[in-house]
PDB file of N, CA and C in Angstrom:
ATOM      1  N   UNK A   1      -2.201 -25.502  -9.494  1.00  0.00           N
ATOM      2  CA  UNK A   1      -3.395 -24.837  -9.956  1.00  0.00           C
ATOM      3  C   UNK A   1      -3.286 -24.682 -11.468  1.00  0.00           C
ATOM      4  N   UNK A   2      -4.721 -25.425 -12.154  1.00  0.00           N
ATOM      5  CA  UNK A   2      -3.950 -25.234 -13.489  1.00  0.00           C
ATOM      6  C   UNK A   2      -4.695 -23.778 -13.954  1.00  0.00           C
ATOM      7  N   UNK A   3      -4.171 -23.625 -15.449  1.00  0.00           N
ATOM      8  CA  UNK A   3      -4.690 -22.669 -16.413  1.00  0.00           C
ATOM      9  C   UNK A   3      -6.469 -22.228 -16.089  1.00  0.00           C
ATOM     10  N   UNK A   4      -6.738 -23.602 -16.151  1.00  0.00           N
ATOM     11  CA  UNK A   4      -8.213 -23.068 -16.044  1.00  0.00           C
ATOM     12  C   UNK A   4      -9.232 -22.136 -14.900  1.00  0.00           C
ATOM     13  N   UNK A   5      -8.388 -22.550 -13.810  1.00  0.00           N
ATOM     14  CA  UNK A   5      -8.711 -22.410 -12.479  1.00  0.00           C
ATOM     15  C   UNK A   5      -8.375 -20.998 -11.995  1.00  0.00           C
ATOM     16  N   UNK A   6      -7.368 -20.553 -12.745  1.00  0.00           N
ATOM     17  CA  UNK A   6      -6.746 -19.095 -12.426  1.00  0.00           C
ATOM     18  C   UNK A   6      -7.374 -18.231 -13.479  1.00  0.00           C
ATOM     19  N   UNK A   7      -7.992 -18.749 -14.065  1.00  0.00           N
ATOM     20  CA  UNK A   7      -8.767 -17.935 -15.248  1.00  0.00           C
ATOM     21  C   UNK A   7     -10.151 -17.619 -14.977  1.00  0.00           C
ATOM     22  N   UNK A   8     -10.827 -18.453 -14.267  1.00  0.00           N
ATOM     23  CA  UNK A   8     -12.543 -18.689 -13.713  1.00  0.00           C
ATOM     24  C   UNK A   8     -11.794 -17.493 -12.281  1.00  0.00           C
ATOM     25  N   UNK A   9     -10.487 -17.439 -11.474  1.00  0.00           N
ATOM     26  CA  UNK A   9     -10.285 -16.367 -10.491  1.00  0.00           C
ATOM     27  C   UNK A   9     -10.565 -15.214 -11.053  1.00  0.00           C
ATOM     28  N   UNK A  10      -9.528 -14.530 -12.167  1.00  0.00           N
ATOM     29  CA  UNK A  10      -9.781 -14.004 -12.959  1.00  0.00           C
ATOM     30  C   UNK A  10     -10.703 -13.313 -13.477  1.00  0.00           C
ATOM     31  N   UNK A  11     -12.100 -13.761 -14.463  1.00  0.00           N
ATOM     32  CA  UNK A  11     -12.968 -13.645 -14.548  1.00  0.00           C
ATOM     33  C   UNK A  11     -14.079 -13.448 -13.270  1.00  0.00           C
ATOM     34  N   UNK A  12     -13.675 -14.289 -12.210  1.00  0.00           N
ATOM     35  CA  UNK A  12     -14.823 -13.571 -11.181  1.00  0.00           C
ATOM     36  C   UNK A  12     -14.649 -12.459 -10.805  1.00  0.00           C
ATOM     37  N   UNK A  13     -12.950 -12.224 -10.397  1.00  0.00           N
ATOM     38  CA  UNK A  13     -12.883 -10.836 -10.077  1.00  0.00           C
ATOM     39  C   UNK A  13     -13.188  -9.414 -10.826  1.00  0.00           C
ATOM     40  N   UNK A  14     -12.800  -9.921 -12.402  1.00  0.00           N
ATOM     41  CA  UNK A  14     -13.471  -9.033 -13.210  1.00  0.00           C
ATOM     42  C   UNK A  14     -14.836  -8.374 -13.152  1.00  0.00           C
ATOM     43  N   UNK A  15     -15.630  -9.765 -13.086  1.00  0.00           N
ATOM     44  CA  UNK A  15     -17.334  -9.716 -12.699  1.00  0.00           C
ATOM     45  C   UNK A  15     -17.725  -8.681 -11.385  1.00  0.00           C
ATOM     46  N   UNK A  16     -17.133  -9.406 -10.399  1.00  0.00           N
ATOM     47  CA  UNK A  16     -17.439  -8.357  -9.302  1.00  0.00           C
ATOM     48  C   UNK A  16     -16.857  -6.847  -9.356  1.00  0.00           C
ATOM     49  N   UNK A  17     -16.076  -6.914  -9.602  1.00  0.00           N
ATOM     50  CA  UNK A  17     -15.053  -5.730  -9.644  1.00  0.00           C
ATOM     51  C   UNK A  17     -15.896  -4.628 -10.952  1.00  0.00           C
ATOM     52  N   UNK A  18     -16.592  -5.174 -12.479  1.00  0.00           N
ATOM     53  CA  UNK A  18     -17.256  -4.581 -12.915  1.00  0.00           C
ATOM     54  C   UNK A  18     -18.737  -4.333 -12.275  1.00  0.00           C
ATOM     55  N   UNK A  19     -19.134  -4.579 -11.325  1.00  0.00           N
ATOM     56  CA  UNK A  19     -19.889  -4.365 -11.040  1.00  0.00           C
ATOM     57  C   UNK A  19     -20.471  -3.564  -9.917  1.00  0.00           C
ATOM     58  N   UNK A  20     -19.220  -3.609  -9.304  1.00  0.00           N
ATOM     59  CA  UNK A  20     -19.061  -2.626  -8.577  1.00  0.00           C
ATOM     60  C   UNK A  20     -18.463  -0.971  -8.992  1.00  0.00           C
ATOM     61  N   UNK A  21     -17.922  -0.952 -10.132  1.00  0.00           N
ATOM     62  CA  UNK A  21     -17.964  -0.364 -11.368  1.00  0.00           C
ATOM     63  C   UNK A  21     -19.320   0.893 -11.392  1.00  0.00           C
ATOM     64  N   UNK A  22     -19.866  -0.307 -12.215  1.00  0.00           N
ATOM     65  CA  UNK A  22     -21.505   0.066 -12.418  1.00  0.00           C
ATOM     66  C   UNK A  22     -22.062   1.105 -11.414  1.00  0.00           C
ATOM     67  N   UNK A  23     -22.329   0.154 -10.724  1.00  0.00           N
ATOM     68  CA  UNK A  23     -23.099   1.012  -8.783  1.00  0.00           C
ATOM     69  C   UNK A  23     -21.785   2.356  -8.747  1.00  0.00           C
ATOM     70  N   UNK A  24     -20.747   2.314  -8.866  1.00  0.00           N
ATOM     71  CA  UNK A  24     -20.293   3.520  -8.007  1.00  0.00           C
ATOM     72  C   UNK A  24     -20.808   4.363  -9.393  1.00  0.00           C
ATOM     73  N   UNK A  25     -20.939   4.499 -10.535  1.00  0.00           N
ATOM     74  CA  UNK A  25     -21.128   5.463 -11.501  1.00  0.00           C
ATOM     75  C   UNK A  25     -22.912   5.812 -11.578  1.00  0.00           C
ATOM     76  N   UNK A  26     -23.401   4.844 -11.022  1.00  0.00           N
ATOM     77  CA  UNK A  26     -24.958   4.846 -10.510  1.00  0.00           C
ATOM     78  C   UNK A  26     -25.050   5.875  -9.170  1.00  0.00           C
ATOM     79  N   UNK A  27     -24.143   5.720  -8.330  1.00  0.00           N
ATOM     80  CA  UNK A  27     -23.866   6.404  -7.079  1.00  0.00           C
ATOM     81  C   UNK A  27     -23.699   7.868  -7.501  1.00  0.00           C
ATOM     82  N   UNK A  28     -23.109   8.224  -8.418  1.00  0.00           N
ATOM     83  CA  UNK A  28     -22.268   9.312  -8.683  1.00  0.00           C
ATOM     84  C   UNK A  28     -23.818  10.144  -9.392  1.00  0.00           C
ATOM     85  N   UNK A  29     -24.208   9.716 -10.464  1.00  0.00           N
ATOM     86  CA  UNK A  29     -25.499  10.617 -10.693  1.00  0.00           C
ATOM     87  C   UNK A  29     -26.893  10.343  -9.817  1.00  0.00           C
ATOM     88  N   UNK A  30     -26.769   9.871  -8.783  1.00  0.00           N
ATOM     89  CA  UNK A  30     -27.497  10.081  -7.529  1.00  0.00           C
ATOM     90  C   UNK A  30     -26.898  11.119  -6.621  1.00  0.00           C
ATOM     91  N   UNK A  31     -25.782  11.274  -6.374  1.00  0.00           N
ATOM     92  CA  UNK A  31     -25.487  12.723  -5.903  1.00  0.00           C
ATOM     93  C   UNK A  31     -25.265  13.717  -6.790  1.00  0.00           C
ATOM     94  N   UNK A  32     -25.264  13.443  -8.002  1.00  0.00           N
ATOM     95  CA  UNK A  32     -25.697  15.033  -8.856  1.00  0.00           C
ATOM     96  C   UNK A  32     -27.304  15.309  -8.692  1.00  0.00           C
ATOM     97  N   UNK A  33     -28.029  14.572  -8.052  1.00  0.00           N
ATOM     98  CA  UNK A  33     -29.247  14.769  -7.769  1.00  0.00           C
ATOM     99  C   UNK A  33     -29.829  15.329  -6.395  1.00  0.00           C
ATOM    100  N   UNK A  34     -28.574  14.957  -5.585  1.00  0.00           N
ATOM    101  CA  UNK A  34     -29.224  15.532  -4.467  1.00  0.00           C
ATOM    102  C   UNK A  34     -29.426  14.454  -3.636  1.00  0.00           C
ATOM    103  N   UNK A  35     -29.360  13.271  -4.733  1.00  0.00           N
ATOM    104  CA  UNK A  35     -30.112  11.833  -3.829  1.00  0.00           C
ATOM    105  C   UNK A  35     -28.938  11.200  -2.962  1.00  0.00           C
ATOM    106  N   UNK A  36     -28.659  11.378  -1.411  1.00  0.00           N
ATOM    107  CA  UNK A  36     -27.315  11.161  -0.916  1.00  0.00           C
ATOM    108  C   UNK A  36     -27.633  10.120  -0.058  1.00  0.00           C
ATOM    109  N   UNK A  37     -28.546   9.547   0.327  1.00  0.00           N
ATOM    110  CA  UNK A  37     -28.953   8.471   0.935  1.00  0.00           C
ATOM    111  C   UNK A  37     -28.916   6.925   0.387  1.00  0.00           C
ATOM    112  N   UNK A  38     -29.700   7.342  -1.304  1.00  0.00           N
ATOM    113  CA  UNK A  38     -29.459   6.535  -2.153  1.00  0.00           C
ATOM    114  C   UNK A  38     -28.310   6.350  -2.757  1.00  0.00           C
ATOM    115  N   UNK A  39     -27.125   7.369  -2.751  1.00  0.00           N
ATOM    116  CA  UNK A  39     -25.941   7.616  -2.726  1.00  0.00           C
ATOM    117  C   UNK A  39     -25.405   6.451  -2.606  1.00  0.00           C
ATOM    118  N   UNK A  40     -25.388   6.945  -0.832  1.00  0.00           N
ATOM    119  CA  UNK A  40     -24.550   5.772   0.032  1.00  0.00           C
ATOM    120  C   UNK A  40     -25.004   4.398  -0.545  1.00  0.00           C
ATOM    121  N   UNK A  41     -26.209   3.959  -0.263  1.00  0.00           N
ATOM    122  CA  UNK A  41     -26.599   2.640  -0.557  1.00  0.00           C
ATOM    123  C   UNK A  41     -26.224   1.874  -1.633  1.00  0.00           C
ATOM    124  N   UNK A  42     -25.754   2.804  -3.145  1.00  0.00           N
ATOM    125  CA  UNK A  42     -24.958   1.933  -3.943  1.00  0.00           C
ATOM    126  C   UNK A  42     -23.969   1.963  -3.730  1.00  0.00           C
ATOM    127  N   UNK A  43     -22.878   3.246  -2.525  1.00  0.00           N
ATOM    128  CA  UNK A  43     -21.506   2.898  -2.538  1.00  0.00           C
ATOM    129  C   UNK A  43     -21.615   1.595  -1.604  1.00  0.00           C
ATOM    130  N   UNK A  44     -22.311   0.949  -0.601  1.00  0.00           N
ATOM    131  CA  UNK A  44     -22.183   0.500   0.270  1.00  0.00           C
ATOM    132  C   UNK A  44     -22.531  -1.116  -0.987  1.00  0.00           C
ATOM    133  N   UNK A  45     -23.245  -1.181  -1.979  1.00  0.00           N
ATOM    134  CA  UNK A  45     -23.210  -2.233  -2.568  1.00  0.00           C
ATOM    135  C   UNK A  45     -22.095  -2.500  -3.259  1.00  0.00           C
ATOM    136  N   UNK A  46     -21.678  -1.778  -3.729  1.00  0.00           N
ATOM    137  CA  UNK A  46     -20.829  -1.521  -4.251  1.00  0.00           C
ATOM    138  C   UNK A  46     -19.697  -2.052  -3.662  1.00  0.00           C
ATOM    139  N   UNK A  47     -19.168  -1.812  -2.493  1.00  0.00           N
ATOM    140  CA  UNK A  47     -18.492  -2.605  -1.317  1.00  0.00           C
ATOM    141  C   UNK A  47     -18.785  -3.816  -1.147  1.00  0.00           C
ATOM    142  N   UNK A  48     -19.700  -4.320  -1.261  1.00  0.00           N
ATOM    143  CA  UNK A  48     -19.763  -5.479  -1.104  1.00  0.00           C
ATOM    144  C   UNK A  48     -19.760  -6.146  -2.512  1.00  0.00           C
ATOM    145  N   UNK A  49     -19.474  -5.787  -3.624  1.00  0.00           N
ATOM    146  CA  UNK A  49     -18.959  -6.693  -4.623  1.00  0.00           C
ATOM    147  C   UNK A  49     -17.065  -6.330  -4.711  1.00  0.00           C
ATOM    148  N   UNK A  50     -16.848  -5.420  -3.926  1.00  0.00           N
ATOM    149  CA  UNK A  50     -15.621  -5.184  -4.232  1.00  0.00           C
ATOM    150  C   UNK A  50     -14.429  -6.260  -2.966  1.00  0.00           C
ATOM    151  N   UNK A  51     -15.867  -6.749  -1.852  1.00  0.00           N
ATOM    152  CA  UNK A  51     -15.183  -7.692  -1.067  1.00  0.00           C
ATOM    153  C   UNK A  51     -15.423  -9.034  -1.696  1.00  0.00           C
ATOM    154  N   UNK A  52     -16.475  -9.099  -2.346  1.00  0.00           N
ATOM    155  CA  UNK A  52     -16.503 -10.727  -3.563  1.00  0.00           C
ATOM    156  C   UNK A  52     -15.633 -10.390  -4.319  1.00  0.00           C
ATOM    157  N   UNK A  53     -14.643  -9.600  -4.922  1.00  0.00           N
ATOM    158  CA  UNK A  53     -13.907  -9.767  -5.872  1.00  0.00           C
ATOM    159  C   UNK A  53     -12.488 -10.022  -4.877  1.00  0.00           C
ATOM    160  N   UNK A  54     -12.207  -9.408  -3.865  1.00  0.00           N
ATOM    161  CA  UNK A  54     -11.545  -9.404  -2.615  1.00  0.00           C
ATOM    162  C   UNK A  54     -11.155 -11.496  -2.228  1.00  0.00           C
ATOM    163  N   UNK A  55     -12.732 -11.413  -2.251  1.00  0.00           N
ATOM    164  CA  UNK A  55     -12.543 -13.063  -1.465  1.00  0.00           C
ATOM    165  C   UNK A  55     -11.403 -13.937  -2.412  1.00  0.00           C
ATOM    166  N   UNK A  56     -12.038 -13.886  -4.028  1.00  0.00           N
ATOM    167  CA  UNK A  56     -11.252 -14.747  -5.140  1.00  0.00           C
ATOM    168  C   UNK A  56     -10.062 -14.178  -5.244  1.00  0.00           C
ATOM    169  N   UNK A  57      -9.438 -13.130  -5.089  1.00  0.00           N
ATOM    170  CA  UNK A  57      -8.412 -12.725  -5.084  1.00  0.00           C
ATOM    171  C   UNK A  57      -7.419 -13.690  -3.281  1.00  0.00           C
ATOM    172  N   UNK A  58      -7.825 -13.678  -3.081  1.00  0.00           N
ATOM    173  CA  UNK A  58      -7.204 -13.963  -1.324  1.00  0.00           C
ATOM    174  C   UNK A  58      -6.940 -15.786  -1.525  1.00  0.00           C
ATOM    175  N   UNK A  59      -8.037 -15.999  -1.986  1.00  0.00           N
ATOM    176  CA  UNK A  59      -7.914 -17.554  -2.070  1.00  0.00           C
ATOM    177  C   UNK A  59      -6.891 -18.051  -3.559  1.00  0.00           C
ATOM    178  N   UNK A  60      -6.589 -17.526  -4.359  1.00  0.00           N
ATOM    179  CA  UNK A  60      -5.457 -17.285  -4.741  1.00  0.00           C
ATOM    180  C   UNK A  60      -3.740 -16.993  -4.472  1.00  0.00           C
ATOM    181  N   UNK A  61      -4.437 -16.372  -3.441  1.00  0.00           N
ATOM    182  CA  UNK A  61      -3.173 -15.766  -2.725  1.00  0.00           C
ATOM    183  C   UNK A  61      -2.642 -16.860  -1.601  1.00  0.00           C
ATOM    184  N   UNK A  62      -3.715 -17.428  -1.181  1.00  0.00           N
ATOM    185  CA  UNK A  62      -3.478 -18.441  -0.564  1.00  0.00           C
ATOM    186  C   UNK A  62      -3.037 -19.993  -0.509  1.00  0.00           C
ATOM    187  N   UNK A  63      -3.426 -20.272  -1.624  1.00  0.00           N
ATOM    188  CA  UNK A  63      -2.695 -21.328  -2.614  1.00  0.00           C
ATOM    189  C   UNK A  63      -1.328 -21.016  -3.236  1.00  0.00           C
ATOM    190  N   UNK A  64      -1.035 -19.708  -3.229  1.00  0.00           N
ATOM    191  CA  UNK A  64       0.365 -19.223  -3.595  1.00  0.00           C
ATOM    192  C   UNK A  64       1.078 -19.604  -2.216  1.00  0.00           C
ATOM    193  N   UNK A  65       1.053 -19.051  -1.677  1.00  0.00           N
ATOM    194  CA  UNK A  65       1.043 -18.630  -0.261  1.00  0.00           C
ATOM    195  C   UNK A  65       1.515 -20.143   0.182  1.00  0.00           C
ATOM    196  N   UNK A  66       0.441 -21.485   0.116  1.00  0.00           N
ATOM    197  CA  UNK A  66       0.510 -22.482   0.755  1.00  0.00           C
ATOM    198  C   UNK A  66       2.142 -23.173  -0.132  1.00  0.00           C
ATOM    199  N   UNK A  67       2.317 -22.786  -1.419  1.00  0.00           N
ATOM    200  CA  UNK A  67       3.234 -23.657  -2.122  1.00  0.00           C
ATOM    201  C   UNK A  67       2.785 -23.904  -3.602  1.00  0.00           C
ATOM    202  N   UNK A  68       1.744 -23.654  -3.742  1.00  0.00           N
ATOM    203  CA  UNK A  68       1.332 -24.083  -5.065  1.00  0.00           C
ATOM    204  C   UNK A  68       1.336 -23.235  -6.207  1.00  0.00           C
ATOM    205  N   UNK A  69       1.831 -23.790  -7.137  1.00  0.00           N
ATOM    206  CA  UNK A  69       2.084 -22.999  -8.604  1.00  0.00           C
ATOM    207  C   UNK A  69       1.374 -22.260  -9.111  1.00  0.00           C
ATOM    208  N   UNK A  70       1.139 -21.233  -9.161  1.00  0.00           N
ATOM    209  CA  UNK A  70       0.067 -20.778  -9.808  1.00  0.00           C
ATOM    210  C   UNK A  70       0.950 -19.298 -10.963  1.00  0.00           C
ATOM    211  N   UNK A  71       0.573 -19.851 -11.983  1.00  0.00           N
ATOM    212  CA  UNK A  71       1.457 -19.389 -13.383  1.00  0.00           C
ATOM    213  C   UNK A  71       0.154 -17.959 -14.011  1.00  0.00           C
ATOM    214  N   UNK A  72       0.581 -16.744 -13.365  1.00  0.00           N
ATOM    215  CA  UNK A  72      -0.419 -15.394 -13.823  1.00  0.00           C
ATOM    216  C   UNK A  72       0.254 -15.392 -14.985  1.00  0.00           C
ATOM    217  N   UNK A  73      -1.457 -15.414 -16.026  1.00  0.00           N
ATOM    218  CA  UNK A  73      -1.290 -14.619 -17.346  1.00  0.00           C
ATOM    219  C   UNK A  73      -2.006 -13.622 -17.451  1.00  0.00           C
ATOM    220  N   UNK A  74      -2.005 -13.354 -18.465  1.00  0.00           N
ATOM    221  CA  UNK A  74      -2.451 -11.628 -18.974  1.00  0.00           C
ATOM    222  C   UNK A  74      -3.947 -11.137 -18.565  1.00  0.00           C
ATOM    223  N   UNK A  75      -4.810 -12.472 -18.165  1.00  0.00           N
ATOM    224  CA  UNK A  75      -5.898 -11.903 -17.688  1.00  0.00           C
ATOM    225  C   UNK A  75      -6.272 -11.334 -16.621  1.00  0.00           C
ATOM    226  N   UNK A  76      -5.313 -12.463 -15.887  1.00  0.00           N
ATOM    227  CA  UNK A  76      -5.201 -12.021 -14.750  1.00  0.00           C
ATOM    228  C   UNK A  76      -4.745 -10.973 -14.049  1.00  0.00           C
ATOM    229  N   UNK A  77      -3.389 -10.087 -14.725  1.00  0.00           N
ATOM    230  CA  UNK A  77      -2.861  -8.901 -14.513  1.00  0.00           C
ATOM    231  C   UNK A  77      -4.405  -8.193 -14.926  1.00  0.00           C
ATOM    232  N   UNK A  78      -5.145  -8.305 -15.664  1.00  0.00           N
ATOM    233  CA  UNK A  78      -6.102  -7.518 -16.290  1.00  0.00           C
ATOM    234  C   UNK A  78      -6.994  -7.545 -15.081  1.00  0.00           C
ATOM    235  N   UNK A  79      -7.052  -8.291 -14.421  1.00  0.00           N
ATOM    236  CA  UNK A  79      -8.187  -8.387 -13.225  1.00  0.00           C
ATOM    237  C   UNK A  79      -8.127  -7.813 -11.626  1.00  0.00           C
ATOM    238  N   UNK A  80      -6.447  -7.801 -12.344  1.00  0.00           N
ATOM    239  CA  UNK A  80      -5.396  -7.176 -10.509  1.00  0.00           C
ATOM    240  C   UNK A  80      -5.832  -5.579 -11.530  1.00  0.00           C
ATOM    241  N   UNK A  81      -5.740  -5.634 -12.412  1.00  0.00           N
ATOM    242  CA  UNK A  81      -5.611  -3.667 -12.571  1.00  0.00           C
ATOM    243  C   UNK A  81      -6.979  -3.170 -12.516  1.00  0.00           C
ATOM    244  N   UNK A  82      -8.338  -4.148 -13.048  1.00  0.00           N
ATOM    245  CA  UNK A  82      -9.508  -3.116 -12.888  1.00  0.00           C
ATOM    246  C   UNK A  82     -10.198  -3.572 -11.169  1.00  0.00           C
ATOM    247  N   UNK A  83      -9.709  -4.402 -10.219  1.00  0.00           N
ATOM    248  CA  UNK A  83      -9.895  -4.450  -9.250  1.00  0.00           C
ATOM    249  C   UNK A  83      -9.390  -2.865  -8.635  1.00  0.00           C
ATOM    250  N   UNK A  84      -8.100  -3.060  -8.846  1.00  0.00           N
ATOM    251  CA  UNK A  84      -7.280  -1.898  -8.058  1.00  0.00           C
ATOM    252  C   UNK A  84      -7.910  -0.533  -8.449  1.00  0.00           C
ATOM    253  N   UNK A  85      -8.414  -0.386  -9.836  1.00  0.00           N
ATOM    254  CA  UNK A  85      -8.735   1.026 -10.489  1.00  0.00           C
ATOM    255  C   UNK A  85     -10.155   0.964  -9.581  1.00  0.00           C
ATOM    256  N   UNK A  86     -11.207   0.390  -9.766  1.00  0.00           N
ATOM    257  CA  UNK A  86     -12.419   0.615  -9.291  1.00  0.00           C
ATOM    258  C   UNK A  86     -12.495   0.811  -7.489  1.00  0.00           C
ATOM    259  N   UNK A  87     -11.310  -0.122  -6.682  1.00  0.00           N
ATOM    260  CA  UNK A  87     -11.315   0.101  -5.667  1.00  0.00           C
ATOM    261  C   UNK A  87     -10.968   1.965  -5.001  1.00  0.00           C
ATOM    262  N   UNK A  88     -10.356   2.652  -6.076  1.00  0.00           N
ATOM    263  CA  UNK A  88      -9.773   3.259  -6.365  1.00  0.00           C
ATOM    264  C   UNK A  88     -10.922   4.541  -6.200  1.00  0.00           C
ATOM    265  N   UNK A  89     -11.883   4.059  -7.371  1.00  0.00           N
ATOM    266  CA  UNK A  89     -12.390   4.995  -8.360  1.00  0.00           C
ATOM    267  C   UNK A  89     -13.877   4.980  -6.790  1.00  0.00           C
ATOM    268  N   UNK A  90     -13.973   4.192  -5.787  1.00  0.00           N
ATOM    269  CA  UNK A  90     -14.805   3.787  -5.015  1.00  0.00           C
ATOM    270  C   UNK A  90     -14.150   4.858  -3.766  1.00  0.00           C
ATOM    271  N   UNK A  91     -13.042   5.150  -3.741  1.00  0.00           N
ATOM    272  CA  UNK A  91     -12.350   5.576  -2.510  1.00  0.00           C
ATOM    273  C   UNK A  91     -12.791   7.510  -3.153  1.00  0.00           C
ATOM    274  N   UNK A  92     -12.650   7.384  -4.280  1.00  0.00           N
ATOM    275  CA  UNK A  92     -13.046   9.079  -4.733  1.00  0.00           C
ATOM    276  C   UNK A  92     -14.352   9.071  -4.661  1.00  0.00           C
ATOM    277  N   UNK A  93     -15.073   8.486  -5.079  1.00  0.00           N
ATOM    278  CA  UNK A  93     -16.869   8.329  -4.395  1.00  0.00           C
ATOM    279  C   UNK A  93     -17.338   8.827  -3.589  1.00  0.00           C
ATOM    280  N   UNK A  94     -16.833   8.081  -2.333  1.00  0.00           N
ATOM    281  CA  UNK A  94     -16.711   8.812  -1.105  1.00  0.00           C
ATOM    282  C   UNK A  94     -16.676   9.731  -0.591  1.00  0.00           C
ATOM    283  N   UNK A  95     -15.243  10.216  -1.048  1.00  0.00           N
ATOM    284  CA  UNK A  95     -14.873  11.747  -0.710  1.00  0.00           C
ATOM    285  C   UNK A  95     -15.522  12.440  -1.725  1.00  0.00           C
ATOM    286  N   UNK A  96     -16.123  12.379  -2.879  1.00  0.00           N
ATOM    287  CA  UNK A  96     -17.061  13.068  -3.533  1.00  0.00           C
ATOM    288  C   UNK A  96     -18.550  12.882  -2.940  1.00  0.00           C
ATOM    289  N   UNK A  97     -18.705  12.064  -2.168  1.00  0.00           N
ATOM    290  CA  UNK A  97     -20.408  12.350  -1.340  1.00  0.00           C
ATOM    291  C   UNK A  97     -20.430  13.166  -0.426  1.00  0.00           C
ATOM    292  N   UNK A  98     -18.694  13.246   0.673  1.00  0.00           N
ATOM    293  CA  UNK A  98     -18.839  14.374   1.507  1.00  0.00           C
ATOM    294  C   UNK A  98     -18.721  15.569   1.265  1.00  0.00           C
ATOM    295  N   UNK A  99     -18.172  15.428   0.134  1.00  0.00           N
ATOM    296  CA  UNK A  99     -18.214  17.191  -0.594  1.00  0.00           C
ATOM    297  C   UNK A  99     -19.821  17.627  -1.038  1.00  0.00           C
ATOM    298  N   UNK A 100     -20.214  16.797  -1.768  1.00  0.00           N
ATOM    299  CA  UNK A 100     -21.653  17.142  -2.324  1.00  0.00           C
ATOM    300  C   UNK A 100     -22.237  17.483  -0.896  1.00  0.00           C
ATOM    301  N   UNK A 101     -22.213  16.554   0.026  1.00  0.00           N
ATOM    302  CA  UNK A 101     -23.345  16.728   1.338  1.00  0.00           C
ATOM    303  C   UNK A 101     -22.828  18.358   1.726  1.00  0.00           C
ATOM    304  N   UNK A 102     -21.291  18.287   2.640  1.00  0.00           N
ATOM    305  CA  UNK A 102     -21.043  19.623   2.480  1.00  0.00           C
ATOM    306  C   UNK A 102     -21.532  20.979   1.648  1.00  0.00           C
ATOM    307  N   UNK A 103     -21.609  20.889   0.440  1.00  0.00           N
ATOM    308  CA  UNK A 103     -21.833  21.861  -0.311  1.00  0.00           C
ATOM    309  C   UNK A 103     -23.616  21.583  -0.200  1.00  0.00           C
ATOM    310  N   UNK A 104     -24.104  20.994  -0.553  1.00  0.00           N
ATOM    311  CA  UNK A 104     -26.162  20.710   0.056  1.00  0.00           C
ATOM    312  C   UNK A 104     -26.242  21.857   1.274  1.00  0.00           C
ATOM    313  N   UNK A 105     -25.210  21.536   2.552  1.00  0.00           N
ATOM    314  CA  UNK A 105     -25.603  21.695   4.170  1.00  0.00           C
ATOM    315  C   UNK A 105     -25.312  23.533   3.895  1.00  0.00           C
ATOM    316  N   UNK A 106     -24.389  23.653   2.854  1.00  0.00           N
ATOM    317  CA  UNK A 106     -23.814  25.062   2.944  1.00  0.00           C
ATOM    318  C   UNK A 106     -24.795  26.125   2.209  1.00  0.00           C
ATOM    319  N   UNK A 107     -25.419  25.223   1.287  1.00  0.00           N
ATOM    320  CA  UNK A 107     -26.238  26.615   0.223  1.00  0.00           C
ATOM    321  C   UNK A 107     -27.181  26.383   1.734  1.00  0.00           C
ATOM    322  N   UNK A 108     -28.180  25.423   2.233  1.00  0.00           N
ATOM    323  CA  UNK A 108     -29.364  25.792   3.038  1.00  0.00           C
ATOM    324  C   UNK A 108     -29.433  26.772   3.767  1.00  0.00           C
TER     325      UNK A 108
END
């Protein structure tokens, strides 16, 4: 696998992975609103760019996996860390929608 090929991995995962980014911080001032329906619906998009960044990551792994060379540079560490942070930052989301809902169900 050359240079180029692990770099276009790289970069996609970045792409998805920022973008899923985006939506969960879109998510987040939809439940400072109250809006918890619309909430969910960007964490749940949100998920689904975090499994497109998922896919290019795997098929990587799998060409490792099969035997083939594949030489990580610096972008790529860069793409394993904001994958991992946002997957991350997606898992506190969550548990910050059931708190908001909680605290909604409790003042009524």
């Amino acid at each position: 696998m050359d240079q180029d090929e692990i770099q276009n991995v790289a970069f996609t995962i970045i792409l998805h992975s920022g973008n899923s980014r985006t939506l969960i911080h879109e998510g987040f001032g939809l439940m400072r609103n109250k809006e918890f329906d619309k909430a969910e619906e960007k964490l749940d998009e949100a998920n689904n760019e975090l499994t497109a960044a998922h896919q290019s990551q795997t098929s990587l792994m799998q060409k490792y996996t099969s035997g083939e060379d594949v030489n990580i540079d610096i972008i790529m560490v860069h793409a394993q860390d904001h994958l991992m942070t946002t997957v991350t930052l997606r898992e506190v989301a969550l548990e910050m929608l059931h708190l908001y809902k909680n605290i909604q169900n409790e003042s009524e």
